[in-house]
C-alpha atoms as a PDB file:
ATOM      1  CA  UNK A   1     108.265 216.705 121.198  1.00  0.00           C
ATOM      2  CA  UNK A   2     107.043 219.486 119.167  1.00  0.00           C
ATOM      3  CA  UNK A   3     109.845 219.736 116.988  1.00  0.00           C
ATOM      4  CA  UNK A   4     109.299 215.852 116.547  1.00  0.00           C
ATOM      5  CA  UNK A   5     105.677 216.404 115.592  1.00  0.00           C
ATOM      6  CA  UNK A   6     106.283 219.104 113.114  1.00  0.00           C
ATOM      7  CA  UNK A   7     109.127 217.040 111.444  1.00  0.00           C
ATOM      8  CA  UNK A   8     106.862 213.778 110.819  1.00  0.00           C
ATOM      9  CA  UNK A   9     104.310 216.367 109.702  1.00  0.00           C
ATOM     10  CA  UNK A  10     106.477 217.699 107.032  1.00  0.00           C
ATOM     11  CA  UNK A  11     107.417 214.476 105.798  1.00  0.00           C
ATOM     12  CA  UNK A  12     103.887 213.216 105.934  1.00  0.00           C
ATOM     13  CA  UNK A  13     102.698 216.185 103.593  1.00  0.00           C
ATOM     14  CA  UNK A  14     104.899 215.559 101.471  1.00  0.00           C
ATOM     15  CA  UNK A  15     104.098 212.368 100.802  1.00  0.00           C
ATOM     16  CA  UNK A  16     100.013 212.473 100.883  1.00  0.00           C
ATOM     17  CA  UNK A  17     100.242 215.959  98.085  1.00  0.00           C
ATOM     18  CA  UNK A  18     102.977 214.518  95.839  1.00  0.00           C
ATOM     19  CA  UNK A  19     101.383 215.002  92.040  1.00  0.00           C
ATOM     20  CA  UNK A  20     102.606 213.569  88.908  1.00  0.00           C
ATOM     21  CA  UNK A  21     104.319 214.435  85.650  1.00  0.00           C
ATOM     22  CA  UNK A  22     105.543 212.980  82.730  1.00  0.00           C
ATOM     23  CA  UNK A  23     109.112 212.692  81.856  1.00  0.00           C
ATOM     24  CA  UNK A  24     111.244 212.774  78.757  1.00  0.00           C
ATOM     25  CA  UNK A  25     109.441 210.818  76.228  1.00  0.00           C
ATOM     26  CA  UNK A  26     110.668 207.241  74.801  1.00  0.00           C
ATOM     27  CA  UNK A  27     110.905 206.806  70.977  1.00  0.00           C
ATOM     28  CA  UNK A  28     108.273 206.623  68.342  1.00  0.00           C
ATOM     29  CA  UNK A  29     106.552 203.320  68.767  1.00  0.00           C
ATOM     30  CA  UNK A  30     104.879 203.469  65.609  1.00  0.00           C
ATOM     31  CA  UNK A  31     106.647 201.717  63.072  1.00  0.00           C
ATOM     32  CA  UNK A  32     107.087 203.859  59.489  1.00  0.00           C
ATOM     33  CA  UNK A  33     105.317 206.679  60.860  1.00  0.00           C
ATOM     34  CA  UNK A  34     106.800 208.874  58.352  1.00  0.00           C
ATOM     35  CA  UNK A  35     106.050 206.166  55.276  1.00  0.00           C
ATOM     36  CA  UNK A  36     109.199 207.113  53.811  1.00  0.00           C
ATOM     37  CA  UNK A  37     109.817 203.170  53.646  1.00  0.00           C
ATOM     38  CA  UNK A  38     106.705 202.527  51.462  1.00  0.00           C
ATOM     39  CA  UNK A  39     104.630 200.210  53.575  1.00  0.00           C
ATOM     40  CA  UNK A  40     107.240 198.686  56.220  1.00  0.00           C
ATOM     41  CA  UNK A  41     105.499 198.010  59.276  1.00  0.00           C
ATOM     42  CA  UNK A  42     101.940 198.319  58.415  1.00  0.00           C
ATOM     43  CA  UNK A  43      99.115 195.764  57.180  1.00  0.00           C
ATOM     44  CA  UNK A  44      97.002 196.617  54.688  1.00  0.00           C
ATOM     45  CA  UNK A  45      97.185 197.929  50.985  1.00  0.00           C
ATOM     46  CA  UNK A  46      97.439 201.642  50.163  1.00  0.00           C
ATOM     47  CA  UNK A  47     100.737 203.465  48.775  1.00  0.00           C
ATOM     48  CA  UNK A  48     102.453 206.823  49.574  1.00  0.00           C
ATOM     49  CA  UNK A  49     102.775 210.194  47.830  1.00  0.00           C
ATOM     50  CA  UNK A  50     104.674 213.484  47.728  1.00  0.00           C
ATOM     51  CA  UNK A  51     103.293 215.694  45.562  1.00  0.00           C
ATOM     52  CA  UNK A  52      99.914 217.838  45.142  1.00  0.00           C
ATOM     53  CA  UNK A  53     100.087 218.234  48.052  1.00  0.00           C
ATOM     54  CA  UNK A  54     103.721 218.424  49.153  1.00  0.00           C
ATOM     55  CA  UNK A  55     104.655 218.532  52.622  1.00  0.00           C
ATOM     56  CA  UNK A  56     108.591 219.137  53.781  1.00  0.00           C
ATOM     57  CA  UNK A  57     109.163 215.758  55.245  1.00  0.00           C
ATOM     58  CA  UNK A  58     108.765 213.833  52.491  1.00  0.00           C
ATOM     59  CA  UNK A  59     106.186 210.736  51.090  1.00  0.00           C
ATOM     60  CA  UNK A  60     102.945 210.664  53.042  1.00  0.00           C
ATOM     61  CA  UNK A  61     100.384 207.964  53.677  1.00  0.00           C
ATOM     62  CA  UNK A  62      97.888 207.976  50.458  1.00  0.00           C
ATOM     63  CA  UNK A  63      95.000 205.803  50.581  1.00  0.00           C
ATOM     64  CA  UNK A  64      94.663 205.503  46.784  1.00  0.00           C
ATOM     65  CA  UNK A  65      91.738 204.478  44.846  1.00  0.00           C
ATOM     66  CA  UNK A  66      88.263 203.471  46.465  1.00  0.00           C
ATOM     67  CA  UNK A  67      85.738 204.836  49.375  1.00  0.00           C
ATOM     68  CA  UNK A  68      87.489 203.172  52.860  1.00  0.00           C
ATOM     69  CA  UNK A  69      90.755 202.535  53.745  1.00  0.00           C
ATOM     70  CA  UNK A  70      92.483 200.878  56.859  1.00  0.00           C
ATOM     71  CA  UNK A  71      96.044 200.162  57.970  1.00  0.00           C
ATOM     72  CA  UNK A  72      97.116 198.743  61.083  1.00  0.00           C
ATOM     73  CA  UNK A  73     100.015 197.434  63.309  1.00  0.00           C
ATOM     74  CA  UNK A  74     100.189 196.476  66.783  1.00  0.00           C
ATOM     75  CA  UNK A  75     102.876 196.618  69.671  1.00  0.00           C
ATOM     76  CA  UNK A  76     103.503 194.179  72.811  1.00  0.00           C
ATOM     77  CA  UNK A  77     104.471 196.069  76.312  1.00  0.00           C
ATOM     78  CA  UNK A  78     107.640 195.569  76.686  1.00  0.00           C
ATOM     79  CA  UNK A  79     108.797 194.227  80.537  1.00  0.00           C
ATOM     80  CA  UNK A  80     110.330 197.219  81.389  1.00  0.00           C
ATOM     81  CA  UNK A  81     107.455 199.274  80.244  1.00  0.00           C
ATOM     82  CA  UNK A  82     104.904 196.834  82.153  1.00  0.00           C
ATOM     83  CA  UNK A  83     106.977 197.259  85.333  1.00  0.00           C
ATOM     84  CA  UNK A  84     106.702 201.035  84.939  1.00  0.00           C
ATOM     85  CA  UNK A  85     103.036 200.940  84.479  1.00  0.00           C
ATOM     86  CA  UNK A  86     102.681 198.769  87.368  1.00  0.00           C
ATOM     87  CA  UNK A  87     104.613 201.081  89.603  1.00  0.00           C
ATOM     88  CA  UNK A  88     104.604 204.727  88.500  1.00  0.00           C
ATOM     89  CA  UNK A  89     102.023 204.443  85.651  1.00  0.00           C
ATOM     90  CA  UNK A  90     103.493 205.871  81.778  1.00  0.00           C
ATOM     91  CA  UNK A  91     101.589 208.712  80.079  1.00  0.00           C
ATOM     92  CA  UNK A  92     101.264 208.973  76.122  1.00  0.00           C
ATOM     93  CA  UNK A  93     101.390 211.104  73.447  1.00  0.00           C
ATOM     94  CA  UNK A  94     100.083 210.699  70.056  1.00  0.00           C
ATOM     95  CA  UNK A  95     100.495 212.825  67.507  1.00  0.00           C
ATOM     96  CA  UNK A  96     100.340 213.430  63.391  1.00  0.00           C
ATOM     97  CA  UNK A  97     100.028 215.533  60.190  1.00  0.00           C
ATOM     98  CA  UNK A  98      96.406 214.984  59.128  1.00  0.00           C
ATOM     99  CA  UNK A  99      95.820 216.942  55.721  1.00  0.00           C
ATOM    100  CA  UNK A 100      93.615 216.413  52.043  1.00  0.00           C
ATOM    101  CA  UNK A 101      93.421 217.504  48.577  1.00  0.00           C
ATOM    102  CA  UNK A 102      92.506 220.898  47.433  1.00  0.00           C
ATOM    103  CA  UNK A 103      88.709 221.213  48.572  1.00  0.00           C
ATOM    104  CA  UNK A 104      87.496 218.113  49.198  1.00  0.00           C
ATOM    105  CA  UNK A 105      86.121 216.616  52.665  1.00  0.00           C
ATOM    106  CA  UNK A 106      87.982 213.124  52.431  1.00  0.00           C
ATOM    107  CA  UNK A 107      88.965 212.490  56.088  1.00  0.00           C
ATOM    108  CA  UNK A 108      92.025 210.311  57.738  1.00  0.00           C
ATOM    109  CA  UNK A 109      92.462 209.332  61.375  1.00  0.00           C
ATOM    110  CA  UNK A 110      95.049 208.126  63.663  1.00  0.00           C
ATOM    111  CA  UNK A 111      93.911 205.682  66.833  1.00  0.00           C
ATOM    112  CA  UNK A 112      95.473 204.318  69.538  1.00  0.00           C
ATOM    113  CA  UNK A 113      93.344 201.622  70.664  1.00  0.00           C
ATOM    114  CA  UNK A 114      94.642 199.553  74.455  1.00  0.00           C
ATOM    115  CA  UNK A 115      94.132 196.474  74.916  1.00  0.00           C
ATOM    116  CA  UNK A 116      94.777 193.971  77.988  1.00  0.00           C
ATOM    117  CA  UNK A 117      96.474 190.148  78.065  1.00  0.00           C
ATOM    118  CA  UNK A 118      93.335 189.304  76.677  1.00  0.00           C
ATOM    119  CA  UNK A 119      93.433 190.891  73.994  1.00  0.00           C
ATOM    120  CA  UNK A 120      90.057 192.715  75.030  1.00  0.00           C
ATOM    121  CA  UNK A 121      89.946 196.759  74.399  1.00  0.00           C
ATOM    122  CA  UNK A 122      89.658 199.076  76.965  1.00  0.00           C
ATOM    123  CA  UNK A 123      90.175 202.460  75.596  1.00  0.00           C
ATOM    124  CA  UNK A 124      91.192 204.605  72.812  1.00  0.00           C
ATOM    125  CA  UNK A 125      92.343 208.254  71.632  1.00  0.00           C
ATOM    126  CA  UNK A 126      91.553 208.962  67.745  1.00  0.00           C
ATOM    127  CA  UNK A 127      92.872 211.822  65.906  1.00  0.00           C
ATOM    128  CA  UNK A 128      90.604 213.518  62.785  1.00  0.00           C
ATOM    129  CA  UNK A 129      91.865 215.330  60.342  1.00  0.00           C
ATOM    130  CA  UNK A 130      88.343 216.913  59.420  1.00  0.00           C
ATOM    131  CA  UNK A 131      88.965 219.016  62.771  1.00  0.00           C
ATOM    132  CA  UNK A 132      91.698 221.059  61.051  1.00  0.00           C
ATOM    133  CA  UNK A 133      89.609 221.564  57.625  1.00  0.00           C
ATOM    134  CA  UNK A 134      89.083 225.308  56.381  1.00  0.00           C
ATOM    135  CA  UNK A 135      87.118 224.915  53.120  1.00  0.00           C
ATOM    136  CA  UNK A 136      90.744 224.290  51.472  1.00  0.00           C
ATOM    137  CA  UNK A 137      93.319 222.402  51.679  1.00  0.00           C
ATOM    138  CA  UNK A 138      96.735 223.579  51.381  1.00  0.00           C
ATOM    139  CA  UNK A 139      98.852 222.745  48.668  1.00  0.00           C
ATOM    140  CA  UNK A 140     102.501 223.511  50.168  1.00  0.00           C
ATOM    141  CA  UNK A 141     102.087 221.974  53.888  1.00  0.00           C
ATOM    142  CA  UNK A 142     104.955 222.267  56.924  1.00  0.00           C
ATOM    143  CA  UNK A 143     105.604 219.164  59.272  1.00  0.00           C
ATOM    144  CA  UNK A 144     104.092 220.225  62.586  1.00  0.00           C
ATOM    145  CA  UNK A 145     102.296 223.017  61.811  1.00  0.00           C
ATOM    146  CA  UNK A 146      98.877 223.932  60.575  1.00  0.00           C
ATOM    147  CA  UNK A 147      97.452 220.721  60.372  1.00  0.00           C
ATOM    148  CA  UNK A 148      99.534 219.143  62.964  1.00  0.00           C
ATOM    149  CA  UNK A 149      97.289 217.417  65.704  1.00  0.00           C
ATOM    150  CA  UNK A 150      98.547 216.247  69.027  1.00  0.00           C
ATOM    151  CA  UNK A 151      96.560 214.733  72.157  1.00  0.00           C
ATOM    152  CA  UNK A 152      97.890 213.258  75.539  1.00  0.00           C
ATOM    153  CA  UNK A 153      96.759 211.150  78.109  1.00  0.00           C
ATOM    154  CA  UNK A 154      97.802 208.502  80.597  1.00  0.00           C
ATOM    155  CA  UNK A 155      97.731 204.768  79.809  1.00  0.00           C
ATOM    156  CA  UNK A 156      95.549 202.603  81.419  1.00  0.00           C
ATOM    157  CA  UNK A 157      97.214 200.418  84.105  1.00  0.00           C
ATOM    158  CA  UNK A 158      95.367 197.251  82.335  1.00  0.00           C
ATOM    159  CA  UNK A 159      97.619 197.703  79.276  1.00  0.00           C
ATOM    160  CA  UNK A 160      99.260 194.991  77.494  1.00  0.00           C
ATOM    161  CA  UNK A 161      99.310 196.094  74.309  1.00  0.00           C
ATOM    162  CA  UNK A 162      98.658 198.495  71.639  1.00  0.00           C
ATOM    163  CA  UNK A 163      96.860 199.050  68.390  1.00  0.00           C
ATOM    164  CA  UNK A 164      97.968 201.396  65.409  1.00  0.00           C
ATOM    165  CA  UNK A 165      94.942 202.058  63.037  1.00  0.00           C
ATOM    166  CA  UNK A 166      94.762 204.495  60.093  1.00  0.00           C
ATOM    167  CA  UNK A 167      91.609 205.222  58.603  1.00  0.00           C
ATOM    168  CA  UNK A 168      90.697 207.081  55.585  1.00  0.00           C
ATOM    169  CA  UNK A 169      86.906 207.982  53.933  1.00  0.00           C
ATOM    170  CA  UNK A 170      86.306 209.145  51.047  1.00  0.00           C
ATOM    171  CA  UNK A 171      83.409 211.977  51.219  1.00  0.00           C
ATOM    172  CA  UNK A 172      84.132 214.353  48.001  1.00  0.00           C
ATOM    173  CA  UNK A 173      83.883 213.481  43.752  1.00  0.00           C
ATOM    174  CA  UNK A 174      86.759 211.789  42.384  1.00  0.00           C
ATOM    175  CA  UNK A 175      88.415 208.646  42.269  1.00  0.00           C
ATOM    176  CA  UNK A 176      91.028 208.402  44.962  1.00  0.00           C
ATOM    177  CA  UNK A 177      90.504 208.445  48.792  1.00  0.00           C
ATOM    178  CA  UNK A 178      92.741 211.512  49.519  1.00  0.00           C
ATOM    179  CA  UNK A 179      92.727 211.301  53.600  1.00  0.00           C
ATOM    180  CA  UNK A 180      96.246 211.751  53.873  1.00  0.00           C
ATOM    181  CA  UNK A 181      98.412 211.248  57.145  1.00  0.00           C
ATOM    182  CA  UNK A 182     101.825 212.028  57.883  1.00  0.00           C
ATOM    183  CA  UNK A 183     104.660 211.809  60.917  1.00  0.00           C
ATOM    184  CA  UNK A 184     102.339 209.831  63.131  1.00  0.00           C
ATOM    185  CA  UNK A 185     104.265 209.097  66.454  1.00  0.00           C
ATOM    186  CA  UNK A 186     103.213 207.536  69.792  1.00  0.00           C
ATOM    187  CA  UNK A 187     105.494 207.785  72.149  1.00  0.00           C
ATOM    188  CA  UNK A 188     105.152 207.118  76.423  1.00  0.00           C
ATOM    189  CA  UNK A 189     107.174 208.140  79.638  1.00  0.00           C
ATOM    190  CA  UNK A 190     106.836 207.181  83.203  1.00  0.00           C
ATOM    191  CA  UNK A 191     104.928 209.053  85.250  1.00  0.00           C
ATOM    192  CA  UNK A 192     107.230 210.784  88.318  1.00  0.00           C
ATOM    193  CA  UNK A 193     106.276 212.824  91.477  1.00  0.00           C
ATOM    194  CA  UNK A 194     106.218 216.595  90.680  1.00  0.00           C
ATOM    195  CA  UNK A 195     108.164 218.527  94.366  1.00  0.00           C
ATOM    196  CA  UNK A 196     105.629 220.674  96.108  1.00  0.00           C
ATOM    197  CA  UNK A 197     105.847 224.395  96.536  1.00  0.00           C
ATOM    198  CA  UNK A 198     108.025 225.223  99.104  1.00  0.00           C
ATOM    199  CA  UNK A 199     104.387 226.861 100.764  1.00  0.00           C
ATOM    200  CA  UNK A 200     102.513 223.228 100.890  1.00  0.00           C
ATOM    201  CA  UNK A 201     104.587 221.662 103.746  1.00  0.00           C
ATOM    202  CA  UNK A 202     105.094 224.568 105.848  1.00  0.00           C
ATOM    203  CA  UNK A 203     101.263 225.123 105.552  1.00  0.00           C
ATOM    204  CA  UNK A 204     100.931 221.261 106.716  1.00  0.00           C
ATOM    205  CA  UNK A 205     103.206 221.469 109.946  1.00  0.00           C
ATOM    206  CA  UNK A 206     101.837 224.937 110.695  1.00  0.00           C
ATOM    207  CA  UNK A 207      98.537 223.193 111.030  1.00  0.00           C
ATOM    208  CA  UNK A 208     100.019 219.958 113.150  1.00  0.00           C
ATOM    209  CA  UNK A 209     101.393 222.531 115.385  1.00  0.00           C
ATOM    210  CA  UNK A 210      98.480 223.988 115.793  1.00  0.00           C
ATOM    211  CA  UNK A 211      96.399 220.852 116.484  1.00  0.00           C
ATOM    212  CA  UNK A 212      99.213 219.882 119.249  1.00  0.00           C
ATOM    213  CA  UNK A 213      99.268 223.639 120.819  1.00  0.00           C
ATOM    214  CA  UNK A 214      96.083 223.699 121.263  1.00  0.00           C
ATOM    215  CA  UNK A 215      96.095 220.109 123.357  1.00  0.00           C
ATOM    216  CA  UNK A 216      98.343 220.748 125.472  1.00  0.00           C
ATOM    217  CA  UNK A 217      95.941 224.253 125.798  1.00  0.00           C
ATOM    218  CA  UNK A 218      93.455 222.125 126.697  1.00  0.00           C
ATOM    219  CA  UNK A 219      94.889 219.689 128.826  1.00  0.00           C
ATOM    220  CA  UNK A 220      96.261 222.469 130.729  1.00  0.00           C
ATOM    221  CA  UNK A 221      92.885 223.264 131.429  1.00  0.00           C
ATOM    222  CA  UNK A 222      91.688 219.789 132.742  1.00  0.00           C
ATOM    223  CA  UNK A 223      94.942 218.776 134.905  1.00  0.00           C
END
């Protein structure tokens, strides 16, 4: 009966301190993240770049002339990716090269904004390139380095779809809005149980046996 005891235990331990984990990522869900295709994928009017500054992986977003700028694109859920919310939930990670010109302030951001079926917003994760901003821009920039910004999080289970949005203000002199943005990705994975340390269960029967010695201890006692 003991052995019994300690078996459902185990299993029961298990199950109540599983944890979770992301697995291997899905692909970019952001359309022309690298804008080496001009302006596929996105709505709105600015152009691309790849000089002064130059950065290794090509064109770049460039906002072009005037104070504000905004692009956009959205994405449905697919079914699969609804069913995997639904049952093990899918964690995100977004992720870009935020950068300007020489030693000016003009800053570019990167959103994720969720919405539900109705279209409604529930939450959002921005990155700002002002964050990595030491007095001067670099003029030779590498893909994932320096002013590479990355943030993750899990997706709310409400989730039907998903905005895009790239920003860009113009704080410095000059003419051109020069919040530039590179190699933005989103990507998600399902979330999957993480195994416990071999420790955790043996700690959890040890204290079922425990509870059951000390019962029969006691009704020992009684009888």
């Amino acid at each position: 009966m003991l052995k019994m005891a300690l078996s459902g235990g185990l299993a029961a331990v298990t199950l109540l301190t599983a944890a979770v984990s992301a697995t291997a990522a899905t692909e970019n869900l952001i359309v022309n993240g690298t804008f080496d295709t001009n302006t596929t994928g996105w709505t709105g009017v600015y152009t691309t770049r790849d000089g002064d500054p130059t950065i290794d992986t090509g064109p770049y977003f460039f906002p072009g002339p005037g104070a504000f700028h905004m692009i956009f694109q959205d994405y449905a859920l697919t079914s699969p990716q609804l069913d995997s919310l639904a049952t093990t939930g899918l964690s995100f990670t977004l992720s870009a090269d935020l950068f300007g010109w020489r030693y000016q302030e003009d800053r570019g951001t990167l959103s994720v904004f969720f919405n539900d079926a109705d279209n409604e917003r529930i939450d959002s994760a921005t990155l700002l390139s002002s964050t990595s901003y030491d007095g001067y821009w670099d003029s030779d920039i590498e893909a994932g380095g320096k002013y590479f910004q990355s943030l993750s999080g899990l997706v709310p289970f409400e989730t039907a779809s998903l905005s895009f949005v790239i920003t860009s203000t113009r704080i410095g002199g000059g003419t051109n809005n020069d919040g530039y943005i590179d190699n933005a990705s989103f990507t998600m994975a399902p979330v999957a149980p993480v195994p416990l340390p071999a420790a955790l269960p043996l700690m959890g029967a040890g204290i079922i046996a425990l509870r059951l010695v000390g019962r029969r201890r006691g009704n020992d006692v009684t009888a």
